[in-house]
Protein backbone atom coordinates (compact mmCIF):
# COMPACT_ATOMS: atom_id res chain seq x y z
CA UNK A 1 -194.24 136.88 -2.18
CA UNK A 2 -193.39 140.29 -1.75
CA UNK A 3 -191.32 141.75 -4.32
CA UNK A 4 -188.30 142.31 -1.95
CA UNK A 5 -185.95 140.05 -0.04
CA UNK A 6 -187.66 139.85 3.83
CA UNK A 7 -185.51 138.55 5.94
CA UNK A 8 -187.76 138.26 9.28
CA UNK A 9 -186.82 136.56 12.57
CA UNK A 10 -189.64 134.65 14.80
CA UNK A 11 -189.92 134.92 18.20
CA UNK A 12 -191.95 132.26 20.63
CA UNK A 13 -193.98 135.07 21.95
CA UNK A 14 -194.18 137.63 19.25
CA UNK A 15 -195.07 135.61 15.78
CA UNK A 16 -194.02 137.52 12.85
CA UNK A 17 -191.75 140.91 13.93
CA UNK A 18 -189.45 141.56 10.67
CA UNK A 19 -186.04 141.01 9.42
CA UNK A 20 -185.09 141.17 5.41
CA UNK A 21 -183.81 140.43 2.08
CA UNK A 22 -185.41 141.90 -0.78
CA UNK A 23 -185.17 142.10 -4.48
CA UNK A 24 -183.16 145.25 -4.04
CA UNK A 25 -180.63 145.21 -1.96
CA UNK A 26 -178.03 144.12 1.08
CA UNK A 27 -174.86 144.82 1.10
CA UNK A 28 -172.58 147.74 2.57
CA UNK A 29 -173.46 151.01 2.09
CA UNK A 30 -170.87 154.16 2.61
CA UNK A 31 -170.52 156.42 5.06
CA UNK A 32 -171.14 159.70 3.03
CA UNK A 33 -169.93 158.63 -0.26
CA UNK A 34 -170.48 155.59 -2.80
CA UNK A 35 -167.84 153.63 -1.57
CA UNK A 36 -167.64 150.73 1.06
CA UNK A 37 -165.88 151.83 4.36
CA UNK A 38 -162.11 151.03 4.12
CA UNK A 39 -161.71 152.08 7.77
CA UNK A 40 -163.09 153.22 10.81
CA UNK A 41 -163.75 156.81 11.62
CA UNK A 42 -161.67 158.23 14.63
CA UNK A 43 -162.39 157.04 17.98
CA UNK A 44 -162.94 160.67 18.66
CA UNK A 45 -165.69 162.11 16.91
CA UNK A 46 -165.65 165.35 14.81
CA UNK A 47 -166.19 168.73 15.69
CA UNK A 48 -169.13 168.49 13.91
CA UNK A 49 -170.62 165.53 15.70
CA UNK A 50 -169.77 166.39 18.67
CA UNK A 51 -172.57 167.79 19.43
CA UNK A 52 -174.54 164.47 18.70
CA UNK A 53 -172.32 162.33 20.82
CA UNK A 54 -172.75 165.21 23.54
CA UNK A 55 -176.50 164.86 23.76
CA UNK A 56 -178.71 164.23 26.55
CA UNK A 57 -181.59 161.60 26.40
CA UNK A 58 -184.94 162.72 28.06
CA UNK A 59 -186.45 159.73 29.21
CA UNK A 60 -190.54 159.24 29.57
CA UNK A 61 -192.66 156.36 30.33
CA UNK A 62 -194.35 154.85 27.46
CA UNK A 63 -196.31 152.04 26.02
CA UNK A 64 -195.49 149.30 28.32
CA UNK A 65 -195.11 149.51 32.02
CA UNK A 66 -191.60 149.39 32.68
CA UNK A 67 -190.16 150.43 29.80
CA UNK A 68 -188.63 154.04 29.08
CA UNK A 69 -188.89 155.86 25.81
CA UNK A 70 -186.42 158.81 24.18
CA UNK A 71 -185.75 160.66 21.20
CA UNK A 72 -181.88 160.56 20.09
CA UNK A 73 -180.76 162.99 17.28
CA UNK A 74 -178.85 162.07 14.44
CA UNK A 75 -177.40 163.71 11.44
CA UNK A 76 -179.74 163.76 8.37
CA UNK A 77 -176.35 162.98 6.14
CA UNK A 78 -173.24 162.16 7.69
CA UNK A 79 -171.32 164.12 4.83
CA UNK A 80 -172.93 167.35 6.44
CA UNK A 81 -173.52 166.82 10.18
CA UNK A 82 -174.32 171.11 10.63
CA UNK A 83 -177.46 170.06 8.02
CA UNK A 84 -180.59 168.46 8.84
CA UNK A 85 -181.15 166.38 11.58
CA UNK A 86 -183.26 163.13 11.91
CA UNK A 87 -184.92 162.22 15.28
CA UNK A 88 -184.56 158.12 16.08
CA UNK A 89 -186.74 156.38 18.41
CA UNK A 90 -185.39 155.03 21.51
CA UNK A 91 -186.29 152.64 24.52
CA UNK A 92 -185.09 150.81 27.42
CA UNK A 93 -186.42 148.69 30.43
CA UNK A 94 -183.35 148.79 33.10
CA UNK A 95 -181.52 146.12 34.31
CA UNK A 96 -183.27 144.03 36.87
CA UNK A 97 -180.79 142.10 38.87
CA UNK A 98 -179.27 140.71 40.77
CA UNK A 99 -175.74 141.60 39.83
CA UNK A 100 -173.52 144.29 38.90
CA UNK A 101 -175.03 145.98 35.90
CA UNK A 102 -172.87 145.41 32.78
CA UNK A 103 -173.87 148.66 30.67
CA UNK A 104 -176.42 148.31 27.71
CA UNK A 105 -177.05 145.44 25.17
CA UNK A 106 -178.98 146.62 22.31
CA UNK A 107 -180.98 144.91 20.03
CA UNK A 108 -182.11 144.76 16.56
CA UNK A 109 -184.94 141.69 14.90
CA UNK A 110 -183.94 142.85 11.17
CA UNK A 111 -185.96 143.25 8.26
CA UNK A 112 -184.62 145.91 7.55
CA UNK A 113 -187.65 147.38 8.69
CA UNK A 114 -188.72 145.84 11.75
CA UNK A 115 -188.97 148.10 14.60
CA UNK A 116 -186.43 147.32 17.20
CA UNK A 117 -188.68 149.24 19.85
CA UNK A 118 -191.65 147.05 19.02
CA UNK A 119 -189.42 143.92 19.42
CA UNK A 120 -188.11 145.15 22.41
CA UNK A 121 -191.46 145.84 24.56
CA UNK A 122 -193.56 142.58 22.55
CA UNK A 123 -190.18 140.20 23.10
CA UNK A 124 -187.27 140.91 24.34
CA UNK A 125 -187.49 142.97 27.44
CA UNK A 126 -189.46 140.30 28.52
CA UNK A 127 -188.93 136.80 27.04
CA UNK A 128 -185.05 137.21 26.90
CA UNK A 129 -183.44 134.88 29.67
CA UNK A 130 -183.87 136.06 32.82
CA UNK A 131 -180.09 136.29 33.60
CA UNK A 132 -179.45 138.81 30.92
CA UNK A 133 -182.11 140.68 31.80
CA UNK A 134 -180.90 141.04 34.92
CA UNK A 135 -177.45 142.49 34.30
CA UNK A 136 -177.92 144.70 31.26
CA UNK A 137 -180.11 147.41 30.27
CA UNK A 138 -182.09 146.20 27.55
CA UNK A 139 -181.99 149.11 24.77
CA UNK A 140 -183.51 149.61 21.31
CA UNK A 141 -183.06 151.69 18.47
CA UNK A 142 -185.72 152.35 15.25
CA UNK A 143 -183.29 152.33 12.37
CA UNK A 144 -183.53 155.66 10.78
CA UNK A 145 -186.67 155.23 7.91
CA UNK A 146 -188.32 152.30 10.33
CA UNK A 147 -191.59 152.90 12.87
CA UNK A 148 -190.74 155.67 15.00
CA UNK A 149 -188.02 156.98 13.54
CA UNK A 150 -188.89 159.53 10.40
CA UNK A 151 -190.65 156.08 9.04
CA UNK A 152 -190.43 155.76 4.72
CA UNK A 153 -194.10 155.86 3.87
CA UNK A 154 -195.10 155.02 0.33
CA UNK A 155 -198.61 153.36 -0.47
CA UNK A 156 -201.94 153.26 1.51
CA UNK A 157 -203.86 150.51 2.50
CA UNK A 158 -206.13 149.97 -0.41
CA UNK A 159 -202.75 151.02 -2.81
CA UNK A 160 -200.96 148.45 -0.51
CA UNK A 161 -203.89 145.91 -1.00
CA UNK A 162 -203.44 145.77 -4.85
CA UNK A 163 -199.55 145.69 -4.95
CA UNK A 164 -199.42 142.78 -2.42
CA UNK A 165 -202.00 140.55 -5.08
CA UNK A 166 -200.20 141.38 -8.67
CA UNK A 167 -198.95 138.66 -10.27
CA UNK A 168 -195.73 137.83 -9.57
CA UNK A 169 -195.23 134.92 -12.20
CA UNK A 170 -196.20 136.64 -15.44
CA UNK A 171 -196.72 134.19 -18.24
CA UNK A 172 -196.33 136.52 -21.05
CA UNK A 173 -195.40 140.52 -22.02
CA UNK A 174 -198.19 142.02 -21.00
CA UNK A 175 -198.03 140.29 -17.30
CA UNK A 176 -194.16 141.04 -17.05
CA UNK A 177 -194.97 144.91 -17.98
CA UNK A 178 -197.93 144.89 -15.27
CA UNK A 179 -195.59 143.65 -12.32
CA UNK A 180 -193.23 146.02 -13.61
CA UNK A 181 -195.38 148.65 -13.55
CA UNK A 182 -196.18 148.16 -9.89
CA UNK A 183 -192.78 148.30 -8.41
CA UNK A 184 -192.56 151.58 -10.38
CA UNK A 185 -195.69 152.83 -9.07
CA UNK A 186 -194.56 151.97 -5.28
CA UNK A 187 -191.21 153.79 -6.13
CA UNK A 188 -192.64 156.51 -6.95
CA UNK A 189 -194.79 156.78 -4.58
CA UNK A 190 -192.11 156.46 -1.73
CA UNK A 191 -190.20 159.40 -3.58
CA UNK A 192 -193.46 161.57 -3.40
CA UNK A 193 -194.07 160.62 0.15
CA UNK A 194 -190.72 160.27 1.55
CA UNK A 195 -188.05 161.76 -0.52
CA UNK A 196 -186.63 163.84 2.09
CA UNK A 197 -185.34 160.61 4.42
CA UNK A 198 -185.06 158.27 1.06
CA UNK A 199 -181.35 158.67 0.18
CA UNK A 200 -180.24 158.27 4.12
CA UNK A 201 -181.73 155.05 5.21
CA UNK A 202 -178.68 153.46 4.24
CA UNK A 203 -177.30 150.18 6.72
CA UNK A 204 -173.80 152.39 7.16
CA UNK A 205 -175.77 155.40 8.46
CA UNK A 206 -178.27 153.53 10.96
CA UNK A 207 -174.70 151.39 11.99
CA UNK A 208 -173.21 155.28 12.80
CA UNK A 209 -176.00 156.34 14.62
CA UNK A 210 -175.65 153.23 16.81
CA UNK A 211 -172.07 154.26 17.87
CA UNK A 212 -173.83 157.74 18.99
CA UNK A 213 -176.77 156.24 21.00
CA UNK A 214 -173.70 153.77 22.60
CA UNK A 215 -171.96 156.83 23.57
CA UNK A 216 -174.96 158.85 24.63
CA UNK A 217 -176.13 155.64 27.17
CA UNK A 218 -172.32 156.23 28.30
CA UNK A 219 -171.03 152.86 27.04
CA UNK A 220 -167.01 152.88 26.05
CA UNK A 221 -168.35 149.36 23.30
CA UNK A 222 -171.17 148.38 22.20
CA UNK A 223 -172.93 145.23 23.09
CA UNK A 224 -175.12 144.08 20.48
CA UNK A 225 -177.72 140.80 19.47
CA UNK A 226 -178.72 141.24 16.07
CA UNK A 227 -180.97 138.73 14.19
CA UNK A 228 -181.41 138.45 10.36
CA UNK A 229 -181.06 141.67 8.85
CA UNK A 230 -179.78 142.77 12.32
CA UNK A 231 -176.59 140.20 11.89
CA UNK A 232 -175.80 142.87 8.97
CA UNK A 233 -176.08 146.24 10.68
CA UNK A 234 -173.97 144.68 13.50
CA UNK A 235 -171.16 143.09 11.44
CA UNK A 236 -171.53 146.56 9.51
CA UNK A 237 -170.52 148.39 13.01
CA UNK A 238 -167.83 146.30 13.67
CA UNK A 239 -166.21 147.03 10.40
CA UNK A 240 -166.75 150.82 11.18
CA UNK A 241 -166.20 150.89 14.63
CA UNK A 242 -163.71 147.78 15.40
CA UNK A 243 -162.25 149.21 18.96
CA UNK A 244 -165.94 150.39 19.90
CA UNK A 245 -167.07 146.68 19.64
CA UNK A 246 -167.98 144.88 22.63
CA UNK A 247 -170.25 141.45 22.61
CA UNK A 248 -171.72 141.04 19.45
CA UNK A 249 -174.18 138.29 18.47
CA UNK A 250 -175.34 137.70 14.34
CA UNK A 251 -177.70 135.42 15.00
CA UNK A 252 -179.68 134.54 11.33
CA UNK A 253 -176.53 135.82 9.65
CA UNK A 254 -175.94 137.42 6.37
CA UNK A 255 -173.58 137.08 3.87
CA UNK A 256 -172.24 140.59 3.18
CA UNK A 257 -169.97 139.58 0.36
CA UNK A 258 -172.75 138.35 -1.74
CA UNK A 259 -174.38 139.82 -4.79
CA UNK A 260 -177.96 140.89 -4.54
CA UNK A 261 -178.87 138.45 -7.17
CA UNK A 262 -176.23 135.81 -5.14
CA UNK A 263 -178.43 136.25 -2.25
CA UNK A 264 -181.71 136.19 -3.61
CA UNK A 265 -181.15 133.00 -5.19
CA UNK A 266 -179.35 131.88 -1.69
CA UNK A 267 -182.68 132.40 -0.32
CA UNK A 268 -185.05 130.49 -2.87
CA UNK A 269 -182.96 127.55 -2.43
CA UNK A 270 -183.07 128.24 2.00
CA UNK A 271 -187.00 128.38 1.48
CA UNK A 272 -187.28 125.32 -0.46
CA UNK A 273 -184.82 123.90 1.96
CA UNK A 274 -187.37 124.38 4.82
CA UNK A 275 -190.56 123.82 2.64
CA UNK A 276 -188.86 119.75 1.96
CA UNK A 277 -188.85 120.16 5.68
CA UNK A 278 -192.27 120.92 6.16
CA UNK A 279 -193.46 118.19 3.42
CA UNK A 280 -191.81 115.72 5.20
CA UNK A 281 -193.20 116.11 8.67
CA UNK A 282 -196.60 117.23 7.01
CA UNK A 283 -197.12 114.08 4.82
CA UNK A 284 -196.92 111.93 8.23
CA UNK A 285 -199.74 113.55 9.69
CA UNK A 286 -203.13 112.30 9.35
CA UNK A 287 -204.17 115.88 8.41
CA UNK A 288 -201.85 116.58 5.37
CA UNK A 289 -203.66 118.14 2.77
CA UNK A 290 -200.77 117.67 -0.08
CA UNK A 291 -202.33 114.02 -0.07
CA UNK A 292 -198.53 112.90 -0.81
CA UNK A 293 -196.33 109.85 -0.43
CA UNK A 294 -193.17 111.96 -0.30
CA UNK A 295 -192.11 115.28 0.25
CA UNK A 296 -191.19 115.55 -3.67
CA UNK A 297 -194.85 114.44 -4.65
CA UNK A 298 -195.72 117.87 -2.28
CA UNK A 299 -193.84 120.15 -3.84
CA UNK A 300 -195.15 118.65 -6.99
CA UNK A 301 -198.91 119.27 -5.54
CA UNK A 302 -197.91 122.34 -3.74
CA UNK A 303 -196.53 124.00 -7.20
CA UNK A 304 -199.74 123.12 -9.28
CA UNK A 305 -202.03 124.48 -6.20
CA UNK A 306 -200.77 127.77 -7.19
CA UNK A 307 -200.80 127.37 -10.85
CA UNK A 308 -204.85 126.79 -10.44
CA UNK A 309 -204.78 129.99 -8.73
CA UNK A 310 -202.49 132.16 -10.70
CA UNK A 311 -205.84 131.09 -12.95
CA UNK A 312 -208.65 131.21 -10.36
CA UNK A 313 -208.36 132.81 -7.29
CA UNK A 314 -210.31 131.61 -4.25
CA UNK A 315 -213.01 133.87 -1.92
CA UNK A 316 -212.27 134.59 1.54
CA UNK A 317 -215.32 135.70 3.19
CA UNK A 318 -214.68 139.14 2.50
CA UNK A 319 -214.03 141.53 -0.40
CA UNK A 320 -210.22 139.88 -1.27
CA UNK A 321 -209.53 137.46 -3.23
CA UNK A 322 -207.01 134.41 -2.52
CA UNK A 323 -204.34 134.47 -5.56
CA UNK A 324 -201.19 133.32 -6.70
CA UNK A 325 -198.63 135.92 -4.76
CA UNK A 326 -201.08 136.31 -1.56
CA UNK A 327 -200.92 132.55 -0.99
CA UNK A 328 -197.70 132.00 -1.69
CA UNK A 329 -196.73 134.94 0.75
CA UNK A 330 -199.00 132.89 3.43
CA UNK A 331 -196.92 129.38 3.20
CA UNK A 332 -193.42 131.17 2.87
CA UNK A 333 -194.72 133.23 5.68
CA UNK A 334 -194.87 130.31 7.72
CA UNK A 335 -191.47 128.86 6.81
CA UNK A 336 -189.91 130.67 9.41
CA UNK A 337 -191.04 128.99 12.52
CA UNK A 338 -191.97 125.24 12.66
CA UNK A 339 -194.64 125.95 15.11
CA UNK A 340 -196.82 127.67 12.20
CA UNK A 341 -196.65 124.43 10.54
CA UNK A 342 -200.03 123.24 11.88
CA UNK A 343 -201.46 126.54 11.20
CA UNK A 344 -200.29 126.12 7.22
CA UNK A 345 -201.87 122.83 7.30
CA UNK A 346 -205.50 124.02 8.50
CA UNK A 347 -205.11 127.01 5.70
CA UNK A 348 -203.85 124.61 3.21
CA UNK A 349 -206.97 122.21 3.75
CA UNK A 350 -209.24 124.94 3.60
CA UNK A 351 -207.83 126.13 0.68
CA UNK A 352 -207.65 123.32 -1.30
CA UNK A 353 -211.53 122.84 -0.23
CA UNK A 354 -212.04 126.41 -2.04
CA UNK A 355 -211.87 128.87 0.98
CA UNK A 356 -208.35 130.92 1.37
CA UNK A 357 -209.02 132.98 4.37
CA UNK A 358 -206.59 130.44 6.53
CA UNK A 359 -203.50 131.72 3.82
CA UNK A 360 -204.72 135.41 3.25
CA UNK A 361 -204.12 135.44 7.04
CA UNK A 362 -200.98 134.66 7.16
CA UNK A 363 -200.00 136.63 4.34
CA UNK A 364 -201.19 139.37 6.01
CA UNK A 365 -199.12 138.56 9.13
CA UNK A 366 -196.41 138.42 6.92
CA UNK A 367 -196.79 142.11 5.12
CA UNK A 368 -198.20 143.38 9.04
CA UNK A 369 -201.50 144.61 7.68
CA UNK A 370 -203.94 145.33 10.65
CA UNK A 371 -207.66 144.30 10.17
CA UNK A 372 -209.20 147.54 9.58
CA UNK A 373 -206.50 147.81 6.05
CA UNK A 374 -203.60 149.72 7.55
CA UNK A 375 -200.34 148.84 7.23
CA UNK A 376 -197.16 149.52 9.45
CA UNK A 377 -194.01 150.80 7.41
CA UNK A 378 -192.30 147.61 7.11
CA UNK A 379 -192.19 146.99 3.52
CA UNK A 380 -191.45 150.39 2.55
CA UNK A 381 -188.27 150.75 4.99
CA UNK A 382 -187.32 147.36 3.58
CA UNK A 383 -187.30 148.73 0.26
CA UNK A 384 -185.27 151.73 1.21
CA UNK A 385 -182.70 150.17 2.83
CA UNK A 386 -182.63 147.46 0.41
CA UNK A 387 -182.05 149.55 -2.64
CA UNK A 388 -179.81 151.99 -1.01
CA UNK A 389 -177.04 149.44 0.33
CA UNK A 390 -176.90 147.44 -2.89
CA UNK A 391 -177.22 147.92 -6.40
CA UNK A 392 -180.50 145.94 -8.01
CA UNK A 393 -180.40 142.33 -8.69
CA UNK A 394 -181.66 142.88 -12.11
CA UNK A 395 -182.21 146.12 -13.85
CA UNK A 396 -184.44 144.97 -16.59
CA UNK A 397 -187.26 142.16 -17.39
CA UNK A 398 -185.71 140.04 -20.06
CA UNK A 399 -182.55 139.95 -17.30
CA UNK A 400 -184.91 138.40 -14.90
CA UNK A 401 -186.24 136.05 -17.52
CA UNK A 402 -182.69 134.95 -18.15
CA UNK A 403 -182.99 134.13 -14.64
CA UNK A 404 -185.81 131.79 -13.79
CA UNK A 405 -184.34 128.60 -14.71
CA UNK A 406 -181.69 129.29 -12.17
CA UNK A 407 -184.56 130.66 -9.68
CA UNK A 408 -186.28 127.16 -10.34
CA UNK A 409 -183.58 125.03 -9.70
CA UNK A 410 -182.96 126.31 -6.30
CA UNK A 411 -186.45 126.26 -5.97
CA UNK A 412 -189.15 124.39 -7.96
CA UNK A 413 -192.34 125.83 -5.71
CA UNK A 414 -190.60 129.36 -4.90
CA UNK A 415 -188.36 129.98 -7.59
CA UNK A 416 -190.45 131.75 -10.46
CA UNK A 417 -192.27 133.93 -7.93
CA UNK A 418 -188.47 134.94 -5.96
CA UNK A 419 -187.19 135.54 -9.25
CA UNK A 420 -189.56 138.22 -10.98
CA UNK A 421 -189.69 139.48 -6.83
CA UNK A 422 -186.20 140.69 -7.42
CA UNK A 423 -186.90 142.74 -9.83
CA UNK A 424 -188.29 145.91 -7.48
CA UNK A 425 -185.27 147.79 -7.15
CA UNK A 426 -184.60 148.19 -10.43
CA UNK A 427 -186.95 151.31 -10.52
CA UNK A 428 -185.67 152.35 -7.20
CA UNK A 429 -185.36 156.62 -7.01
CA UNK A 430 -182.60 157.34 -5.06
CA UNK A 431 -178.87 155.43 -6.29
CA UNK A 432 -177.05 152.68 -4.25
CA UNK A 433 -174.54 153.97 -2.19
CA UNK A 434 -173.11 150.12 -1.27
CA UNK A 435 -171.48 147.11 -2.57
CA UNK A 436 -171.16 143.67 -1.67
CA UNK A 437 -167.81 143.19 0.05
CA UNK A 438 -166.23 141.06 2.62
CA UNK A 439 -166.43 142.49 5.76
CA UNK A 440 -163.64 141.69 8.66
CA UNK A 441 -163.77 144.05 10.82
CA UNK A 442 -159.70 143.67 12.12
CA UNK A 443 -159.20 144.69 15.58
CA UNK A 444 -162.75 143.73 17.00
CA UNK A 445 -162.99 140.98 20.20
CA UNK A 446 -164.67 137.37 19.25
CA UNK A 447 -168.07 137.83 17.31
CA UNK A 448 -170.56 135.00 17.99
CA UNK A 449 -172.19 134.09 14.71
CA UNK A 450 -175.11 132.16 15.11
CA UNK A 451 -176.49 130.00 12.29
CA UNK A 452 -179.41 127.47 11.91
CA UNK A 453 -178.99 124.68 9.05
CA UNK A 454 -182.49 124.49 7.73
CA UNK A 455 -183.08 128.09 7.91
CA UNK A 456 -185.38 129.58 5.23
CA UNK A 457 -184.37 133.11 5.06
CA UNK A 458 -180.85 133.68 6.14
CA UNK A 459 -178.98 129.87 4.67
CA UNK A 460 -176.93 127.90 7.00
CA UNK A 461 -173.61 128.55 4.54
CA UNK A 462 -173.71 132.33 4.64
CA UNK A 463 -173.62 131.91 8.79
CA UNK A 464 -170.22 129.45 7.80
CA UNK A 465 -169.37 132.54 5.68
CA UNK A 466 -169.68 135.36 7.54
CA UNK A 467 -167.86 133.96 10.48
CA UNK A 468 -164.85 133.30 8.40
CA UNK A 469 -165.17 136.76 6.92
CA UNK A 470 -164.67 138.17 10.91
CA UNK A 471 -160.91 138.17 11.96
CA UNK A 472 -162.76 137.33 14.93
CA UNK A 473 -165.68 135.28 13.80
CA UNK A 474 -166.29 132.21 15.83
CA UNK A 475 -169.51 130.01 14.25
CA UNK A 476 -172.30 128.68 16.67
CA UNK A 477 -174.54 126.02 14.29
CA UNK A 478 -177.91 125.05 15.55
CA UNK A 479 -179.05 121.78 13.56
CA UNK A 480 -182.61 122.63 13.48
CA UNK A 481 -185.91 124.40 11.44
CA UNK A 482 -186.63 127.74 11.03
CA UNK A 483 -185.26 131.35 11.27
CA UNK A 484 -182.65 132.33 13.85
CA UNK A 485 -181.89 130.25 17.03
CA UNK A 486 -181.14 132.12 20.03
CA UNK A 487 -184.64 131.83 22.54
CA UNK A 488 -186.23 129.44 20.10
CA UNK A 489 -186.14 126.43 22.67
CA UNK A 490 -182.42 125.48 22.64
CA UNK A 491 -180.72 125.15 26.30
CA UNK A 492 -177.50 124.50 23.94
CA UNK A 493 -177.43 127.53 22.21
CA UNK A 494 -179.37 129.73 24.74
CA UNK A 495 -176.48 128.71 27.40
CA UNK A 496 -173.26 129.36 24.83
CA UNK A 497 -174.77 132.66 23.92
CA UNK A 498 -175.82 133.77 27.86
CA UNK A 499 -172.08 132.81 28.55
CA UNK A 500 -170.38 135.01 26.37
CA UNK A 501 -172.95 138.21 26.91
CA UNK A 502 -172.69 137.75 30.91
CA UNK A 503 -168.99 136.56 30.82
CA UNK A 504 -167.67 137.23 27.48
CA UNK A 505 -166.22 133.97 27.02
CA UNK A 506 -167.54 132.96 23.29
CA UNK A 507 -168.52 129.03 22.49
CA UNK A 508 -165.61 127.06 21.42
CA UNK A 509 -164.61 126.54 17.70
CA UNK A 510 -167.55 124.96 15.58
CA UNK A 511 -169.66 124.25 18.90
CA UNK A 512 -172.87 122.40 17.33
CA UNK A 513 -176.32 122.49 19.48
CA UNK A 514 -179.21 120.22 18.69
């Protein structure tokens, strides 16, 4: 797997748009210093921002028919709003009715990384329920660092290529030096390519310049659905912005009060959660290629599958090879959404048969590599963020050997690889400017926290966390597979979140959908 935390959220209609975790870093950065927030800035803003909050959107047609595109400016670093700017991406498709418009809700899929503007013209503007659409103006913002917005660039394709196929389970020195070695190399590389945006990617400063674009669309709170990663930047604005906060739903949610390390682990032990998941149903099917009794004798096969390849990697009909990290980046790829698990069968089969273009393509769905080699920006704004809002989960090698037994209990098939994968920011450039830390966000109206109990990426328990965290947290629980829940085929928890958005009534205390 890749060596950050990737928290990514699925979508029916738009397979693999991102959301994070990496081996670097969540947690909650400052707003101009090295400190977590204590308190929300004035409801008025500066002098100096002013001018920001002040601004004017020009709005064009773009991309999609029906959809609107702008450029909102933003500070370069809050702790000198007369500096540099930074120009964020923007787009909307307009409320549709019937109904009296109820302002703006604005999205986010997570990664960090994923572009909310992508998600927003491939998903959401058009797949959200029709009732929403109707009565809000569906708006999204490119976190600062992310697709259209100043995007952190650090390897090219072929660079990208060999990064994504190093060997994340080194067996001995010389292995443990090579992976090493790469996550410098792709540090350095983002420095040299992006050092001018690197130190302000931070979740704090994209939350701030969501509290501008709200007052810019002319909306007195902000009304907010987050997923993954996205459950962080908006739990982040309602601890900045408390009496600014409108409807807010952390769907996929995120544990802010967690350790990078803490959460890395959480999410080994969430994967293997979902891969017993997938054993189980797969070794029903006639078409199983774990050839297993039980989903423990899959893991089992599953683990040794890509021991023979850490040793021999398989073609796959073109000039890359099928190893170790690739494939394992192709099965947890498809851990997120239990309608890929037929598609991880067919890749499995062929792989096991010798031919590994079935798991290279997922893999490469997973790291959004395009056919011709190119790659969007994802990783490298996951990265950034990452290892700005939270100090590394290990700063050495021999800390992340320490590690691995710990890794491998949580996770006997994922563990190892997840382990030496948090070792990236370690070699990150520019310093953390956040620490873990409870967030609460006094003040704010009911939260809807939305969490799935076999989900891979974001575990069920830091859902039950978060919400307690929230003065106002109330917890929606969707007893189900794969990442995030709302418009993933639930009436239950479609209804209870269209209910509080349109009427801002939240779902009652520990409401459970099925």
């Amino acid at each position: 797997m890749d060596p950050r935390r990737l928290l990514r959220t699925t979508a029916p209609a738009a397979a693999a748009l991102a959301l994070l975790l990496a081996g670097g870093c969540t947690g909650g950065g400052a707003p101009a210093a090295s400190a977590s927030p204590t308190a929300a800035p004035s409801l008025s803003p500066s002098a100096a921002l002013e001018r920001y909050y002040a601004q004017r959107l020009s709005w064009r047609e773009c991309g999609v028919p029906g959809f609107q595109c702008a450029t909102l400016k933003a500070p370069l670093d809050y702790a000198e709003p007369d500096g540099e700017k930074v120009k964020l991406a923007v787009a909307r498709i307009k409320a549709t009715g019937p109904g009296k418009r109820l302002g703006s809700l604005l999205v986010n899929p997570g990664g960090p990384g994923g572009s909310a503007v992508g998600y927003l013209q491939g998903y959401a503007g058009i797949a959200y329920p029709a009732p929403v659409r109707a009565r809000y103006d569906m708006v999204a913002l490119d976190p600062r660092g992310v697709a259209g917005s100043e995007p952190v660039e650090c390897l090219d394709g072929p660079a990208m290529d060999a990064y994504t196929q190093v060997d994340q389970t080194p067996d001995d020195r010389r292995e443990a030096d090579l992976l090493a070695a790469s996550f410098k190399t792709f540090a350095t590389s983002c420095a040299k390519n992006s050092g001018r945006i690197l130190p302000h990617v931070s979740t704090v400063e994209a939350a701030r310049d969501m509290d501008i674009l709200r007052a810019v669309l002319g909306d007195e709170k902000l009304t907010y659905v987050g997923a993954s990663y996205g459950t962080f930047l908006g739990a982040t604005y309602a601890e900045l912005f408390p009496a600014r906060t409108g409807r807010l739903v952390l769907d996929g949610a995120m544990d802010p009060s967690l350790t990078a390390e803490e959460l890395n682990r959480d999410q080994t032990a969430g994967f293997d959660t979902a891969f017993r998941a997938f054993a189980a149903d797969c070794v029903r099917k006639p078409d199983c290629p774990l050839g297993a009794t039980s989903g423990q004798d899959a893991a089992t096969r599953m683990k040794a599958f890509f021991t023979r390849l850490d040793r021999q990697p398989l073609p796959t009909g073109g000039d890359r090879l099928l190893g170790e990290s690739l494939a394992t980046t192709g099965v947890i790829n498809a851990m997120y959404d239990e309608a890929a698990w037929p598609q991880l069968r067919e890749a499995l089969t062929r792989a096991m048969d010798g031919e590994g273009s079935g798991l290279l393509s997922l893999a490469d769905s997973y790291y959004e590599r395009d056919g011709d080699g190119t790659y969007s920006n994802l990783m490298s704004a996951n990265a950034a963020v990452n290892c700005l809002d939270q100090p590394p989960a290990f700063a050495t090698p021999s800390a992340v050997t320490a590690a691995v037994p710990s890794f491998e209990k949580a996770s006997p098939v994922f563990g190892r690889n997840l382990a030496w994968a948090s070792l990236s920011c370690a070699y990150w450039p520019a310093k953390a400017t956040g620490t873990p830390h409870p967030i609460k966000a006094e003040g704010a109206p009911p939260i809807v926290v939305v969490g799935t109990t076999r989900d891979p990426a974001t575990p069920y328990k830091w859902a039950k966390s978060l919400a307690a965290q929230l003065s106002s947290g109330t917890l929606l629980t969707y007893d189900g597979d794969g990442h995030t829940a709302y418009g993933r085929g639930s009436d239950c928890v479609d209804t209870a979140i269209n209910t509080y958005l349109l009427e801002g009534t939240p779902p009652p205390p520990a409401k459970r959908c099925r």
